[in-house]
N, C-alpha and C. Protein backbone atom coordinates (compact mmCIF):
# COMPACT_ATOMS: atom_id res chain seq x y z
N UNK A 1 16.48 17.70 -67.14
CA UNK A 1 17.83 18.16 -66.97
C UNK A 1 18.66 17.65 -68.15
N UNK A 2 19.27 18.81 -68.75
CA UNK A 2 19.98 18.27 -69.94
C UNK A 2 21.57 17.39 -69.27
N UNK A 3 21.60 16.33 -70.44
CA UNK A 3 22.89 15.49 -70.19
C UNK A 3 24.01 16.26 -70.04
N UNK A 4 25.02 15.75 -68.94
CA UNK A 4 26.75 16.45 -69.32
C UNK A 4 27.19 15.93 -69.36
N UNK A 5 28.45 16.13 -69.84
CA UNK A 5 29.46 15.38 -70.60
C UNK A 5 30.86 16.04 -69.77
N UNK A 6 31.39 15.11 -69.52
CA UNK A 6 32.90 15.28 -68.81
C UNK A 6 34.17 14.55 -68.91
N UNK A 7 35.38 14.42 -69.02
CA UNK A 7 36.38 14.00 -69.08
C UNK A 7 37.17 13.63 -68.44
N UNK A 8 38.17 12.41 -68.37
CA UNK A 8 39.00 12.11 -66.94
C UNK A 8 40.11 13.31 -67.56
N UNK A 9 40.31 13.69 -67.47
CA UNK A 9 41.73 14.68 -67.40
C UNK A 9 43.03 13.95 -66.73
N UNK A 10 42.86 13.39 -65.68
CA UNK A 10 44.35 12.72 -65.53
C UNK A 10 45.02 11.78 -66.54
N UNK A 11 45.73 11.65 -66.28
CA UNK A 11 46.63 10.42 -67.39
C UNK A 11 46.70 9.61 -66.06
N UNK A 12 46.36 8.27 -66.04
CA UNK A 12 46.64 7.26 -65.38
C UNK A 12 47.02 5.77 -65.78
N UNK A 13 48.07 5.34 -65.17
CA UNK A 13 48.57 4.16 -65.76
C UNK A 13 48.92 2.86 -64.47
N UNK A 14 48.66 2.48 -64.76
CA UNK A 14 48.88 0.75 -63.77
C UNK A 14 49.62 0.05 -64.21
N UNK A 15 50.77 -0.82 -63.77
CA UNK A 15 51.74 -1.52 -64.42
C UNK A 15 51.84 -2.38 -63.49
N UNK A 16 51.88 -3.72 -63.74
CA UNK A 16 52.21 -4.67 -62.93
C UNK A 16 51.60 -4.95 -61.64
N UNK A 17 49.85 -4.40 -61.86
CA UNK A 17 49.26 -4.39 -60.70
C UNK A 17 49.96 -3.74 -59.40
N UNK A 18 50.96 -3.12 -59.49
CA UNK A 18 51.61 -2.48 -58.18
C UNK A 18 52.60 -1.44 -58.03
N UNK A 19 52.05 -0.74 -59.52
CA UNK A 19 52.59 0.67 -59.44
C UNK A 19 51.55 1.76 -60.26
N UNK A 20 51.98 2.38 -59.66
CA UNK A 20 50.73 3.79 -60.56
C UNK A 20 50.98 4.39 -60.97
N UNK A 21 51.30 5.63 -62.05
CA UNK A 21 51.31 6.81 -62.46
C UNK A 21 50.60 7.63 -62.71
N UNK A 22 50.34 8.72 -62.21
CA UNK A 22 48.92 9.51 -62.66
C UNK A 22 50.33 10.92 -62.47
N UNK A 23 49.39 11.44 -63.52
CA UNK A 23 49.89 12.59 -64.35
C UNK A 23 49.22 13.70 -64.94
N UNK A 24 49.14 14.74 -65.01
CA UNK A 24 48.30 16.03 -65.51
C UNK A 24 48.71 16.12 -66.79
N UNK A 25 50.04 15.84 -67.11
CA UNK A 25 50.31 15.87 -68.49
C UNK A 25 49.70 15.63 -69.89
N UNK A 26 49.44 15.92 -70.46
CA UNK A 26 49.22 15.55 -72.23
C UNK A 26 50.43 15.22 -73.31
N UNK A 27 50.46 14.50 -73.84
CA UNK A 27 51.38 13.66 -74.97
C UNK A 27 51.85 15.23 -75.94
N UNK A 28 51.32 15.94 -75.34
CA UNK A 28 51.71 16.95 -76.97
C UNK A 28 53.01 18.10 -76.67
N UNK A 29 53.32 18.27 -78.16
CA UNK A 29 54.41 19.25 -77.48
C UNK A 29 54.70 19.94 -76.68
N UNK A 30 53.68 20.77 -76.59
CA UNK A 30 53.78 22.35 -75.59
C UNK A 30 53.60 21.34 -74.05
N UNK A 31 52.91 20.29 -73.80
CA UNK A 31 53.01 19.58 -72.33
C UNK A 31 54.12 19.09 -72.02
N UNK A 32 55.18 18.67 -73.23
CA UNK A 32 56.14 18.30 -73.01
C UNK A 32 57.45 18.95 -73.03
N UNK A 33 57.06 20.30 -73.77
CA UNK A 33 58.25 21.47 -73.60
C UNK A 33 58.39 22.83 -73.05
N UNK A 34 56.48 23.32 -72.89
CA UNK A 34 56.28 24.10 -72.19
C UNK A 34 55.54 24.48 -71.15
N UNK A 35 54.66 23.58 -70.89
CA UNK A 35 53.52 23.63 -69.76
C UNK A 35 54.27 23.05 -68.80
N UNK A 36 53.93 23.65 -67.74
CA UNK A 36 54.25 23.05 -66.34
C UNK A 36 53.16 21.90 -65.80
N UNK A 37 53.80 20.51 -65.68
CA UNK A 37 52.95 19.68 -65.70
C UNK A 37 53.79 18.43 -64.45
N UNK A 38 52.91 17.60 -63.86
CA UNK A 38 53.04 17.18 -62.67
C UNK A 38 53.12 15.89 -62.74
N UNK A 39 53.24 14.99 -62.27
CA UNK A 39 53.25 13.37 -62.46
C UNK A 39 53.08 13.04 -60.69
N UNK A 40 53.06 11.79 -60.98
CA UNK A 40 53.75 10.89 -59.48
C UNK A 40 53.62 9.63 -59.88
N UNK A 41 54.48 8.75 -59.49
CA UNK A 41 54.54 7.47 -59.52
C UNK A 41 54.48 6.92 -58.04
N UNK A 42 53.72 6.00 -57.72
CA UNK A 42 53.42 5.55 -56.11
C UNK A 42 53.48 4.22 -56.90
N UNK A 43 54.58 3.07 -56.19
CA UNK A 43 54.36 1.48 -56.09
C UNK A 43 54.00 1.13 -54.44
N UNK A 44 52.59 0.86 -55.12
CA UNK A 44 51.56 0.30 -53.88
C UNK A 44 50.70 -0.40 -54.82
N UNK A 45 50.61 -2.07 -53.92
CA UNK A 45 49.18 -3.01 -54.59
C UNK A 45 48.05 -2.47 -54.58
N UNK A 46 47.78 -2.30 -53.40
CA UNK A 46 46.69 -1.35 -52.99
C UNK A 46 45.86 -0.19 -53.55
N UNK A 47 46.99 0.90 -53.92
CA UNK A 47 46.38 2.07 -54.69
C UNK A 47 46.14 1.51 -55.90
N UNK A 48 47.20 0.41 -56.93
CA UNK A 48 46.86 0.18 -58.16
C UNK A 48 45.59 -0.40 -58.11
N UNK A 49 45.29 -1.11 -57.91
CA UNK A 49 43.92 -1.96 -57.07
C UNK A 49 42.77 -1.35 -57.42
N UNK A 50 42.75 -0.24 -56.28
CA UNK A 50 41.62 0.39 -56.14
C UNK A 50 41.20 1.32 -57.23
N UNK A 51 42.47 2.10 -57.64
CA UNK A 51 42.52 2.59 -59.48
C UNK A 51 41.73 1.51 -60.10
N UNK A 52 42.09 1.06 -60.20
CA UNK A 52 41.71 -0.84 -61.33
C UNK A 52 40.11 -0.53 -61.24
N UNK A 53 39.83 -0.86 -59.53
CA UNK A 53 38.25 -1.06 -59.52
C UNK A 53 37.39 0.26 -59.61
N UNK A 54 37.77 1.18 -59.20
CA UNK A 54 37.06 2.46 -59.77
C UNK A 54 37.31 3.13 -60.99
N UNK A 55 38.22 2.31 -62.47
CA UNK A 55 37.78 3.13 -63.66
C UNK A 55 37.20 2.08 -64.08
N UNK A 56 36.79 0.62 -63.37
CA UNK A 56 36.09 -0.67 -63.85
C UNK A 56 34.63 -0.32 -63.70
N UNK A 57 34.36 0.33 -62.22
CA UNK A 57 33.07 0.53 -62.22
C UNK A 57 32.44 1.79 -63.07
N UNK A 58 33.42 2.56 -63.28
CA UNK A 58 33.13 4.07 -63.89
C UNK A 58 32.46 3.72 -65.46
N UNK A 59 33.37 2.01 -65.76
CA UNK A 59 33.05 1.72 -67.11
C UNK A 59 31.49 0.96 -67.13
N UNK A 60 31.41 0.41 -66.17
CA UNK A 60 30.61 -0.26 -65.93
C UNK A 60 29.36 0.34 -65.76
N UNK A 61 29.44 1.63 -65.48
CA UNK A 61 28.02 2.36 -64.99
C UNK A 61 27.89 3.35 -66.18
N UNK A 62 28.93 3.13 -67.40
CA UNK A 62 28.83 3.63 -68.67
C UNK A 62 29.05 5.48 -68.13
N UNK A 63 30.06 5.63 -67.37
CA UNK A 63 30.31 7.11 -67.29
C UNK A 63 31.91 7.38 -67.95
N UNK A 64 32.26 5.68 -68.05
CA UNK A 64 33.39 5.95 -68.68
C UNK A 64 34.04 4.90 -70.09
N UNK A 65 34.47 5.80 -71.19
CA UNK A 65 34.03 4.17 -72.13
C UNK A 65 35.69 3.71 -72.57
N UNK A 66 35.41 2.68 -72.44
CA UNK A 66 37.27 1.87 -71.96
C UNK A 66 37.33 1.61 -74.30
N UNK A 67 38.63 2.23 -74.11
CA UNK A 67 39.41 1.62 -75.63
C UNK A 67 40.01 0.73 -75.68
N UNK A 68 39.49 0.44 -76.51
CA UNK A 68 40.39 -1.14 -76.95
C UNK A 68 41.34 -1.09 -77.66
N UNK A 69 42.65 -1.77 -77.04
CA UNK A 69 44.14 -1.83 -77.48
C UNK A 69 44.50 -2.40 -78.69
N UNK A 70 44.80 -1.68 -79.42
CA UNK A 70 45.18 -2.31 -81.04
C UNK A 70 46.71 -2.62 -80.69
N UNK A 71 46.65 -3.55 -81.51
CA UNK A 71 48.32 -4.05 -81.67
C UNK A 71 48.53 -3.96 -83.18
């Protein structure tokens, strides 16, 4: 069986361990001036949490490969 290859498509963000953002959006113009595009922000420990540990394991089982933050 040949390999596939797939993408997270959401935008997801964790802040302060106890808020979330996940978003359909893309950074680029047309997402930001013409596509109809969706967000939500939920502050819950819990959901950030469980976000946390399932893109940890996703990395971990090498289905997902984590970037490293330049400053």
């Amino acid at each position: 069986m040949p390999s596939q290859r797939a993408s997270l498509h959401a935008k997801c963000v964790v802040v302060d361990d106890g808020a979330v953002f996940v978003s359909s959006a893309n950074f680029t113009e047309a997402a930001q001036t013409k596509n109809l595009e969706v967000g939500l922000l939920v502050h819950s420990r819990s959901i950030a949490s469980h976000l946390v540990g399932h893109c940890r394991a996703l990395v971990d089982a090498s289905l997902l490969k984590a970037i490293p933050l330049t400053r």
